[in-house]
Protein backbone atom coordinates (compact mmCIF):
# COMPACT_ATOMS: atom_id res chain seq x y z
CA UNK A 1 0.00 0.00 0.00
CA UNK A 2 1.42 3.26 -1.32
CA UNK A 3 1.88 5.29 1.75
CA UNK A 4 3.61 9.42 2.08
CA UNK A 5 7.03 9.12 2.20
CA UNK A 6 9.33 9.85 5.37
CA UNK A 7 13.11 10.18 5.12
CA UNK A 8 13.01 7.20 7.51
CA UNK A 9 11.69 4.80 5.18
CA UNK A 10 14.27 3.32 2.95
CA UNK A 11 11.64 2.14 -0.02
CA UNK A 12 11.24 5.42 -2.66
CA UNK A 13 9.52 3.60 -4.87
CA UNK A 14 6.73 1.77 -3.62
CA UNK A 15 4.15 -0.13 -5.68
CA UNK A 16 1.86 2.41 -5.86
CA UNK A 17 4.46 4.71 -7.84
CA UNK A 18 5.26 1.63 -10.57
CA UNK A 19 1.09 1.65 -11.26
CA UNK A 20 0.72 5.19 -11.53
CA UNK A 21 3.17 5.10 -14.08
CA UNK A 22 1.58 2.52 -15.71
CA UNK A 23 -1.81 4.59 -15.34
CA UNK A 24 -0.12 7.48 -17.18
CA UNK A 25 1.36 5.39 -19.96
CA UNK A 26 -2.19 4.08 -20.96
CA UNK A 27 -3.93 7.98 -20.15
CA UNK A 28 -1.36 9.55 -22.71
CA UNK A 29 -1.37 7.15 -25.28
CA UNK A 30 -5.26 7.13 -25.52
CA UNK A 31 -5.33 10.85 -26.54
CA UNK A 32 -2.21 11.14 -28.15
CA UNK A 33 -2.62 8.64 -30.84
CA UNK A 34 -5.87 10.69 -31.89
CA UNK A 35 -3.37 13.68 -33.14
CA UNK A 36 -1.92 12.80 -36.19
CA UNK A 37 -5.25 12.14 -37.39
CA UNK A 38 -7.83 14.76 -36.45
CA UNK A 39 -6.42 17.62 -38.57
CA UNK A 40 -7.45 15.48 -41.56
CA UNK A 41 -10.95 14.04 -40.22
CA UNK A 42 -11.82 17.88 -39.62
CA UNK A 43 -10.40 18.87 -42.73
CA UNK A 44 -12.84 16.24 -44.63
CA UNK A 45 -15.92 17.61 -42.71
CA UNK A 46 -14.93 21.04 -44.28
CA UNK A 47 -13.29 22.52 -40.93
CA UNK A 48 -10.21 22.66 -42.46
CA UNK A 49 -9.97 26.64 -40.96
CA UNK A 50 -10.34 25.75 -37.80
CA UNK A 51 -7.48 23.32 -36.77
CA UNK A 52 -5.93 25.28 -34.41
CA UNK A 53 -8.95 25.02 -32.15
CA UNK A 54 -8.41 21.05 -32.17
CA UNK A 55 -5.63 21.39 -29.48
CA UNK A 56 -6.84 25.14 -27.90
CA UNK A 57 -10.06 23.90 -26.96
CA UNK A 58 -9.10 20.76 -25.19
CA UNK A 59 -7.04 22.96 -23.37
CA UNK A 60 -9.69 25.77 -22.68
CA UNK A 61 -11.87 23.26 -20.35
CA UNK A 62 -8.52 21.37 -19.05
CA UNK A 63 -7.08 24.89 -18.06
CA UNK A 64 -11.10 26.20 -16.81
CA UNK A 65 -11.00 22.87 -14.85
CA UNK A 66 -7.93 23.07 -13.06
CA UNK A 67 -8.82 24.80 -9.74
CA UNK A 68 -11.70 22.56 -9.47
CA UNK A 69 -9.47 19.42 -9.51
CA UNK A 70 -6.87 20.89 -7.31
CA UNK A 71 -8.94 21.98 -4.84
CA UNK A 72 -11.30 18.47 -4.64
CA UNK A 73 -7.18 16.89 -4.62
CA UNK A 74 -6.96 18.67 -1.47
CA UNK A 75 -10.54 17.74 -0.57
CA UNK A 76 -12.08 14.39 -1.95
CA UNK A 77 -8.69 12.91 -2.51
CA UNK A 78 -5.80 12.48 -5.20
CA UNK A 79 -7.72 8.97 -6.82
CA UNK A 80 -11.15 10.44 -7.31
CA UNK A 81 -9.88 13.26 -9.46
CA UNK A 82 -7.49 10.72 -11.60
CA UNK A 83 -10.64 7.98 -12.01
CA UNK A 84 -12.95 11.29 -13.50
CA UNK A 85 -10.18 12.44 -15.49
CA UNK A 86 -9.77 8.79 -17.16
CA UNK A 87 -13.39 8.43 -17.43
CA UNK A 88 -13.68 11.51 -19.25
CA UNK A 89 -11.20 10.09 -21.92
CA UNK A 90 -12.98 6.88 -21.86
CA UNK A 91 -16.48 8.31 -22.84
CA UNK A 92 -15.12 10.49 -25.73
CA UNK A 93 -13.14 8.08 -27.40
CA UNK A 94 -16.93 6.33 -28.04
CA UNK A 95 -18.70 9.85 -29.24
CA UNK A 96 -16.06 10.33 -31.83
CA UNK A 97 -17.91 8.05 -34.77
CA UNK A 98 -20.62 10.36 -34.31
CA UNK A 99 -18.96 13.81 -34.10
CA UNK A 100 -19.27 14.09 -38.20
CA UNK A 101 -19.97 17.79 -37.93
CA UNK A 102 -17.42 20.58 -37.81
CA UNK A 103 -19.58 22.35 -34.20
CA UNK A 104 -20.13 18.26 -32.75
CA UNK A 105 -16.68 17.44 -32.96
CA UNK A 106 -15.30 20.61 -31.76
CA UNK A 107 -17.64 20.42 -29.00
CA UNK A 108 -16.56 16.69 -28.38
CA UNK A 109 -12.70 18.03 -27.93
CA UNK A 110 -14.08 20.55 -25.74
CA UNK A 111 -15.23 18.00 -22.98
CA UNK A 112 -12.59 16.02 -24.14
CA UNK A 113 -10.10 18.57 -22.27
CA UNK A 114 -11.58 17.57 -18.97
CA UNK A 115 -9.51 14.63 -19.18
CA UNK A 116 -6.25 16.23 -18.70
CA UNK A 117 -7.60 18.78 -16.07
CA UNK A 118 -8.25 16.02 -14.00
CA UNK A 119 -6.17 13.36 -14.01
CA UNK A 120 -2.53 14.57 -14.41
CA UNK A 121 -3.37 17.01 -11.23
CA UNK A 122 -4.53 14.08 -9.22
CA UNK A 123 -0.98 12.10 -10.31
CA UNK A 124 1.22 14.83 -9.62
CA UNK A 125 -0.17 15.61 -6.07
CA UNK A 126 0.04 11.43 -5.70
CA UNK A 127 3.69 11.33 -6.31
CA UNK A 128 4.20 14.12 -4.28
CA UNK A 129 2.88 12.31 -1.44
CA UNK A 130 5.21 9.29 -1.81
CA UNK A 131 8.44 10.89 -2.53
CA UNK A 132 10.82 12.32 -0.91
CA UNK A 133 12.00 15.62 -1.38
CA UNK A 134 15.35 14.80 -2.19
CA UNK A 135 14.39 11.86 -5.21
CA UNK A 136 11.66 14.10 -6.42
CA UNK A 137 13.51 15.41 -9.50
CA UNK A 138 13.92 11.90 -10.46
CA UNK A 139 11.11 10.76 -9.42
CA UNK A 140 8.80 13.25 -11.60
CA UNK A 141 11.32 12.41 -14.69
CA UNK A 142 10.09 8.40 -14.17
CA UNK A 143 7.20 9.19 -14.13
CA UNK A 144 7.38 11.28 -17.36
CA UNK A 145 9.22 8.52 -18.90
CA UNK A 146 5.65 6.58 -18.76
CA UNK A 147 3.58 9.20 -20.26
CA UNK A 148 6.74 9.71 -22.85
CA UNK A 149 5.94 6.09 -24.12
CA UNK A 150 2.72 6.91 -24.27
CA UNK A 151 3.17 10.00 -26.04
CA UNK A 152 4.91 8.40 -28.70
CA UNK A 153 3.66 5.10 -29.11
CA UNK A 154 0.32 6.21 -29.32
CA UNK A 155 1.11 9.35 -32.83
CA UNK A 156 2.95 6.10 -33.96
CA UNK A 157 0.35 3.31 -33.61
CA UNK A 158 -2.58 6.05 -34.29
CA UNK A 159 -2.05 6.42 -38.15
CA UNK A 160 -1.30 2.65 -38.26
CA UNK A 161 -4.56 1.26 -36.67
CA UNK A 162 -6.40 4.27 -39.28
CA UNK A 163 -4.55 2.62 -42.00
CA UNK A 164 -5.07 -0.90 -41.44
CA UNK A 165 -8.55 -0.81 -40.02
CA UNK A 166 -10.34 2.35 -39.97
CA UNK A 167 -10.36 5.80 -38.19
CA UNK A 168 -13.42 4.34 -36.02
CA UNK A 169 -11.18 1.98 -35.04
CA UNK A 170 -8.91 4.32 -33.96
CA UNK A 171 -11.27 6.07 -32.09
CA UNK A 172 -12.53 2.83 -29.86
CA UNK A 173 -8.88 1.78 -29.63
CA UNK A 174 -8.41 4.82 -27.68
CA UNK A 175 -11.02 4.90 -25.38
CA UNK A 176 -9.95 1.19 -24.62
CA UNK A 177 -6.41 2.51 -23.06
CA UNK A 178 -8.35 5.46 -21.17
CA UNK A 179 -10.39 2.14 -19.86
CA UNK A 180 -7.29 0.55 -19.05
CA UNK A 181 -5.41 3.84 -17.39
CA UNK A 182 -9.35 3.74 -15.02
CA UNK A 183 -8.54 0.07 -14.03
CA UNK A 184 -5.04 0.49 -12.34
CA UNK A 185 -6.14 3.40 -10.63
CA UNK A 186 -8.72 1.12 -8.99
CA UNK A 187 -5.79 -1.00 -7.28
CA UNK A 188 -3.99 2.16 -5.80
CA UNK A 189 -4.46 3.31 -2.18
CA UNK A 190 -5.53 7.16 -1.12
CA UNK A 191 -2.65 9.43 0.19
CA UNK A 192 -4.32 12.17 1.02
CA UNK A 193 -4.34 12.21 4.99
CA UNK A 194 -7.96 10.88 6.37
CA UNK A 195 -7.91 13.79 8.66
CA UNK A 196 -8.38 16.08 5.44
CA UNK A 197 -10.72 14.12 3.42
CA UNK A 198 -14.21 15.06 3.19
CA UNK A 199 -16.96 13.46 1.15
CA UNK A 200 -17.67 15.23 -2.68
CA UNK A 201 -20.57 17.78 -2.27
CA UNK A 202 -21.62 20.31 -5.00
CA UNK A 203 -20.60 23.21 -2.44
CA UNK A 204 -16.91 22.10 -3.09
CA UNK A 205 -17.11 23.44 -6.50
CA UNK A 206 -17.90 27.02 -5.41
CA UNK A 207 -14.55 28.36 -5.32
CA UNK A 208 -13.15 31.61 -3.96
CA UNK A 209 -10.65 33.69 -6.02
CA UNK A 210 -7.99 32.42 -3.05
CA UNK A 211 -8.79 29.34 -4.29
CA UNK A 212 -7.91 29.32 -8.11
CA UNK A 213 -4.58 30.08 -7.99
CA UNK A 214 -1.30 29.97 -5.45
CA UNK A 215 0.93 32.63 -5.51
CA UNK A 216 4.17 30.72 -4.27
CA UNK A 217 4.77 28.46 -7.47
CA UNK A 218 4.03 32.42 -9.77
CA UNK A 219 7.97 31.74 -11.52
CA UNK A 220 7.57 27.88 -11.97
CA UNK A 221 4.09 28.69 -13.85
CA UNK A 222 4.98 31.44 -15.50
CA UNK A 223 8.57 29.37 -17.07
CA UNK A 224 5.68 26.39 -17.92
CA UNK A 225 3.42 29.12 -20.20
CA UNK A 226 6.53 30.31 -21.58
CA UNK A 227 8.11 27.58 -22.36
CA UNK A 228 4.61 25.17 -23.44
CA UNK A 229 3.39 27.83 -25.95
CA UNK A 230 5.43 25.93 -28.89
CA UNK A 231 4.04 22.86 -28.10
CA UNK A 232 0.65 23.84 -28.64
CA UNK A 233 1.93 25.57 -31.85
CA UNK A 234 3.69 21.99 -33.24
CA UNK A 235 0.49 20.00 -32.52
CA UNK A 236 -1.17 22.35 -34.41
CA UNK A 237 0.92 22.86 -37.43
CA UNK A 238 2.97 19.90 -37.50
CA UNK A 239 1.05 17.10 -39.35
CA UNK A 240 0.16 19.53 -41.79
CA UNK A 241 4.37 20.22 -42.31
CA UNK A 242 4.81 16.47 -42.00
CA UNK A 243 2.52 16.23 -45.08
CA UNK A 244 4.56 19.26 -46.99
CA UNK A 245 7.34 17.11 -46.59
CA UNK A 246 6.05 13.68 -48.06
CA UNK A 247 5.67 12.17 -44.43
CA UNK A 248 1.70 10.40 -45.50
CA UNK A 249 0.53 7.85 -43.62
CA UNK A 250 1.89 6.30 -40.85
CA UNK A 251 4.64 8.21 -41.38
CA UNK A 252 2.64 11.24 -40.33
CA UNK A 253 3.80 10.52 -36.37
CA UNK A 254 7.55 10.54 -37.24
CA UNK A 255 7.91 13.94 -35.53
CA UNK A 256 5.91 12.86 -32.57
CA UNK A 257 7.63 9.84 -32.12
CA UNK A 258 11.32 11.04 -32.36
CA UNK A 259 10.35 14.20 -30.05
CA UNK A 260 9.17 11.58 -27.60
CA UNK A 261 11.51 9.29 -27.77
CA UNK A 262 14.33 11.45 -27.48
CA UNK A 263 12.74 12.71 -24.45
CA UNK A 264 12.10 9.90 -22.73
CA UNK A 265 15.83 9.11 -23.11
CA UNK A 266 16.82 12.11 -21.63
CA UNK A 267 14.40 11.47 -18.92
CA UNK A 268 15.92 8.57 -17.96
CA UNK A 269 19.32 9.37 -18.08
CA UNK A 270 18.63 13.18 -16.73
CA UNK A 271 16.04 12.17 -14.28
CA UNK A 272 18.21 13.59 -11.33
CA UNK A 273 19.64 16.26 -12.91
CA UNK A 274 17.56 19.47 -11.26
CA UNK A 275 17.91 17.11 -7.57
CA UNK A 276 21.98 17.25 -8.06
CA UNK A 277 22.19 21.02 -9.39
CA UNK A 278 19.48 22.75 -9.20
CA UNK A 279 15.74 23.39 -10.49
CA UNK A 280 16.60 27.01 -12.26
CA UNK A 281 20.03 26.00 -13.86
CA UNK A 282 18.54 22.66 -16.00
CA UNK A 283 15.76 25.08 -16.67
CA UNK A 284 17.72 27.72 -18.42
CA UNK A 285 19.83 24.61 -20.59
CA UNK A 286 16.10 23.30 -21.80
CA UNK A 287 15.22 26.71 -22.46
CA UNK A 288 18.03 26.89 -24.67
CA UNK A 289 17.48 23.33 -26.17
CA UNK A 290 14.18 24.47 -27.20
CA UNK A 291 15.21 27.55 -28.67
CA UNK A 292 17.07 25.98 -30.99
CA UNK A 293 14.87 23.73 -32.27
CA UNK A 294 12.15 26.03 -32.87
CA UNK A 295 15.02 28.33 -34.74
CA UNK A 296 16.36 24.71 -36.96
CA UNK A 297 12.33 24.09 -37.85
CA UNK A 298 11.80 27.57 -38.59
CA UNK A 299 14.92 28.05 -40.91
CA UNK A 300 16.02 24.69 -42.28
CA UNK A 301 12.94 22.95 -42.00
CA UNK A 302 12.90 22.48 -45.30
CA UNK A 303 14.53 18.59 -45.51
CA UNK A 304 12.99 15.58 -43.72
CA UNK A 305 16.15 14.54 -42.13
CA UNK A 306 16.15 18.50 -40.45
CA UNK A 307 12.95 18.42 -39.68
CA UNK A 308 13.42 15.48 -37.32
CA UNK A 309 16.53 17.21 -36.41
CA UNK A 310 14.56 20.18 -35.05
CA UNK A 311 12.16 17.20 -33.79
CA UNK A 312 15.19 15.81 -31.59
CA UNK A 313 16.05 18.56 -30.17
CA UNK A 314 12.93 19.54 -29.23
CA UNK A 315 12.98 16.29 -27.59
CA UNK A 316 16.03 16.95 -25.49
CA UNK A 317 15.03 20.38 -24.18
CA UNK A 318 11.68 19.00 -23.00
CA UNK A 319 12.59 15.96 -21.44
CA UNK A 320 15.01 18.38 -19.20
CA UNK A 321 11.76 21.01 -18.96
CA UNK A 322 8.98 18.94 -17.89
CA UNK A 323 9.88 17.36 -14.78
CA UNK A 324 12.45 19.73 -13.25
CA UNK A 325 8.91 22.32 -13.76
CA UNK A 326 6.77 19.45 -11.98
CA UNK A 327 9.33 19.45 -8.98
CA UNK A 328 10.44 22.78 -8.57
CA UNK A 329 6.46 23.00 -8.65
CA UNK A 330 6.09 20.85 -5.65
CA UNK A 331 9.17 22.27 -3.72
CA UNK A 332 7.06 25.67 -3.38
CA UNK A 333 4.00 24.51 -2.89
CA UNK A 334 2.79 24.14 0.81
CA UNK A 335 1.56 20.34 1.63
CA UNK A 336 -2.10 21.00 2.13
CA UNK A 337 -2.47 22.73 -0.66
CA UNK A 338 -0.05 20.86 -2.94
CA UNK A 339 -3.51 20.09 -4.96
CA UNK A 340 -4.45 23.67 -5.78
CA UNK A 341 -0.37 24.53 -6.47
CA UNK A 342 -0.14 21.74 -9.09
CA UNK A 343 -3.66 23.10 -10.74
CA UNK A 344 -1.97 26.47 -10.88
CA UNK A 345 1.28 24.96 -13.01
CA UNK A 346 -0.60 23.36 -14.94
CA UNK A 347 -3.42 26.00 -15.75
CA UNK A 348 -0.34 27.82 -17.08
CA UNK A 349 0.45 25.02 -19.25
CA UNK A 350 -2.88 24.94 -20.55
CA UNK A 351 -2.66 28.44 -21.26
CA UNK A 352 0.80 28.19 -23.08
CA UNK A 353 -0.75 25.51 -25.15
CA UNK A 354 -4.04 26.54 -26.27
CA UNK A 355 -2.67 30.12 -26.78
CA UNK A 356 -0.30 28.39 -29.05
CA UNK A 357 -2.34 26.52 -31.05
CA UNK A 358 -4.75 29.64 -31.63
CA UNK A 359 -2.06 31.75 -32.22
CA UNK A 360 -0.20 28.86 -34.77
CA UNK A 361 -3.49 28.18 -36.54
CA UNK A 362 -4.06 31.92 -37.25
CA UNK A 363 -0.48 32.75 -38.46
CA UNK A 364 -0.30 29.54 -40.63
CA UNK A 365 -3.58 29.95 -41.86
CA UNK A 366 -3.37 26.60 -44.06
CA UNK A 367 -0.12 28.59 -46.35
CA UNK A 368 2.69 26.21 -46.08
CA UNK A 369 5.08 29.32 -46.51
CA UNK A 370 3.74 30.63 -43.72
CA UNK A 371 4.97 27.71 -41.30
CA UNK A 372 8.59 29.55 -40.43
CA UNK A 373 6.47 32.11 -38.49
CA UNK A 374 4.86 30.08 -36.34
CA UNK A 375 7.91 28.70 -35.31
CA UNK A 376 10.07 32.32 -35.06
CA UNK A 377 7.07 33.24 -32.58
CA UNK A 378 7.43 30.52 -30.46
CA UNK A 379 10.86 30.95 -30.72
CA UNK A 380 10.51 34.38 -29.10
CA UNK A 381 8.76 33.51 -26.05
CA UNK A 382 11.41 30.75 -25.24
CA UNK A 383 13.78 33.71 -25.68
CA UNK A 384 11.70 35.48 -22.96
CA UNK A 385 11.91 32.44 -20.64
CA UNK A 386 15.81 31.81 -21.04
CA UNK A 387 16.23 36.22 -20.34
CA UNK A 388 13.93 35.91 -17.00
CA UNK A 389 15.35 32.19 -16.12
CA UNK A 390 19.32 33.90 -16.09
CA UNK A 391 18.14 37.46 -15.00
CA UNK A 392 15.26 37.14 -12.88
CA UNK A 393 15.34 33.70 -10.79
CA UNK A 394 18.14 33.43 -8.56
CA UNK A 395 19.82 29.68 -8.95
CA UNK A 396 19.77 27.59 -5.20
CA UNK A 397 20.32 23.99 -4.63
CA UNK A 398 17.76 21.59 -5.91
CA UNK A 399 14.67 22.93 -3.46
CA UNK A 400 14.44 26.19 -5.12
């Protein structure tokens, strides 16, 4: 039974950490396999103007829903908010077949977001529990190595399964892993203390403003909008580049994959990095990682084997990025309201990526010409990040 973590116990890594990660691998491959495809499936129901709203408006309701989930983390308890989140992604993956209107399907990828509002706040707040301070670096970059796999088996296996079978296919295929993800959560054991559990009421979902954000993790959330806004821009505009560049069928994902392979290598290797030197100083090294891809796809994007180039390094600048943010996250965050500080990162994250996507699909505008803009942009706000990582945040030992 998974139980918080004390310095005096000598087991980091209990059982219940092992199944969460297996939890996340399924969650992240069920909606990341849909990606390579839905730009075309909306494109043949004549939405083809509004792509970029396939990414911002699954993050519009997983950003809205974020201090509802953090606060009912702190409240109801870390498994309740993961099983809703799964279920979410479980039920969608079913209406899909039937979303064959340009307003039905965007409204399906609407509720869809509540998926991701839920469940990775619930995970992160988990792991927090059951990790110690000084293995939480390397614990977060474990745990991202599961929802790595996901992330790129699932663009990989996605245009495969829509080749071989059918899109439909595709579409029950992925709510079968969000079923999956809903039945290892059922084996874990609550963390959240019994002294500060309550039972779910409607009144918990009245919040206050105090209750939306926290103020003590402001830098770690601001780096995360910074530093996320290109990834909602490269979900948007990337299968359509892929395509440009003679990538068709399953070799649509081949950007997805090698981003997410490369960092979940990184990951693993990296995992302890920010615990041995510090949360700020591997930030400002992924900041710079990811400036450069953005500035490789945005000026010699032009070849396949650069484009996967820019795809790699991408890779290595986020698998650095996304669990030294988690931590340093955490480190800030006060323990009985860890919920509501890990909704706050990651309502910034939702806001980095569905400002990207908006901002990508109305730049690019479906003008392959056009495509070195969207990446220049992004490639300005990383710029921002890197100047207010090396200017503005003072570098400490790993607990910022």
């Amino acid at each position: 039974m998974p139980t918080p973590a004390s310095a005096a116990s000598p087991k980091v890594y209990t059982a219940g950490f092992w199944l969460m990660c297996l939890s996340s691998f399924f969650f992240f491959m069920s909606f990341n396999m849909l990606l390579p495809e839905l730009p075309d499936y909306l494109a043949r129901m004549g939405g083809g103007d509004y792509k970029g709203y396939i990414i911002a408006l699954f993050t519009l309701t997983a950003g809205l829903s974020r201090p509802f989930s953090g606060k009912l983390a702190d409240t109801v308890g870390r498994i309740p908010v993961m099983v809703f989140g799964s279920l979410v992604c479980f039920v969608c993956g079913f209406f899909y077949p039937w979303a064959t209107t340009v307003t039905g399907f965007l409204l399906l990828r609407l509720v869809h977001g509540f998926s991701t509002g839920f469940k990775p706040t619930g995970t992160a707040a988990f792991i927090a529990d059951i990790i110690p301070l000084s293995r939480r670096g390397e614990a977060m970059g474990l745990l991202g190595v599961a929802g790595s796999l996901g992330m790129a088996a699932g663009p990989a296996l996605g245009p495969y399964i829509t080749a071989t079978f059918s899109l439909n296919t595709l579409f029950y295929c992925s709510s079968g892993l969000a079923l999956l993800s809903l039945a290892v959560q059922g084996t874990m054991t609550e963390t959240l203390p019994a002294a500060q559990r309550q039972p779910f009421s409607w009144s918990l979902l009245r919040l206050e403003w105090h209750e939306v954000l926290e103020p003590r993790v402001f830098k770690p959330a601001l780096i995360t909008m910074l530093c996320l806004f290109p990834f909602g821009a490269i979900l948007t505009v990337v299968p359509d580049q892929s395509v440009a560049l003679g990538l068709k069928g399953a070799d649509k994902g081949l950007f997805y994959t090698s981003y997410t392979l490369t960092s979940l290598l990184v990951r693993l290797v990296a995992g302890r990095a920010s615990d041995t030197y510090g949360r700020v100083p591997v930030l400002r090294v992924s900041a710079g990682l990811l400036l450069l891809a953005l500035l490789v796809l945005a000026f010699m994007g032009q070849s396949v084997v650069l484009f996967l180039t820019g795809a790699v390094l991408f890779g290595l600048g986020a698998g650095l990025n996304s669990p030294t943010l988690y931590a340093w996250t955490v480190d800030l965050s006060h323990p009985e309201r860890r919920g509501r500080a890990v909704a706050t990162m990651y309502i910034a994250l939702e806001v980095g990526i569905g400002l990207g996507a908006l901002l990508a699909g109305w730049l690019y505008d479906n003008t392959t010409a056009r495509l070195p803009y969207v990446h220049l942009l992004s490639a300005a706000l990383l710029l921002v990040a890197l100047v207010y990582l090396l200017v503005a945040v003072r570098s400490r030992p790993a607990a910022q």
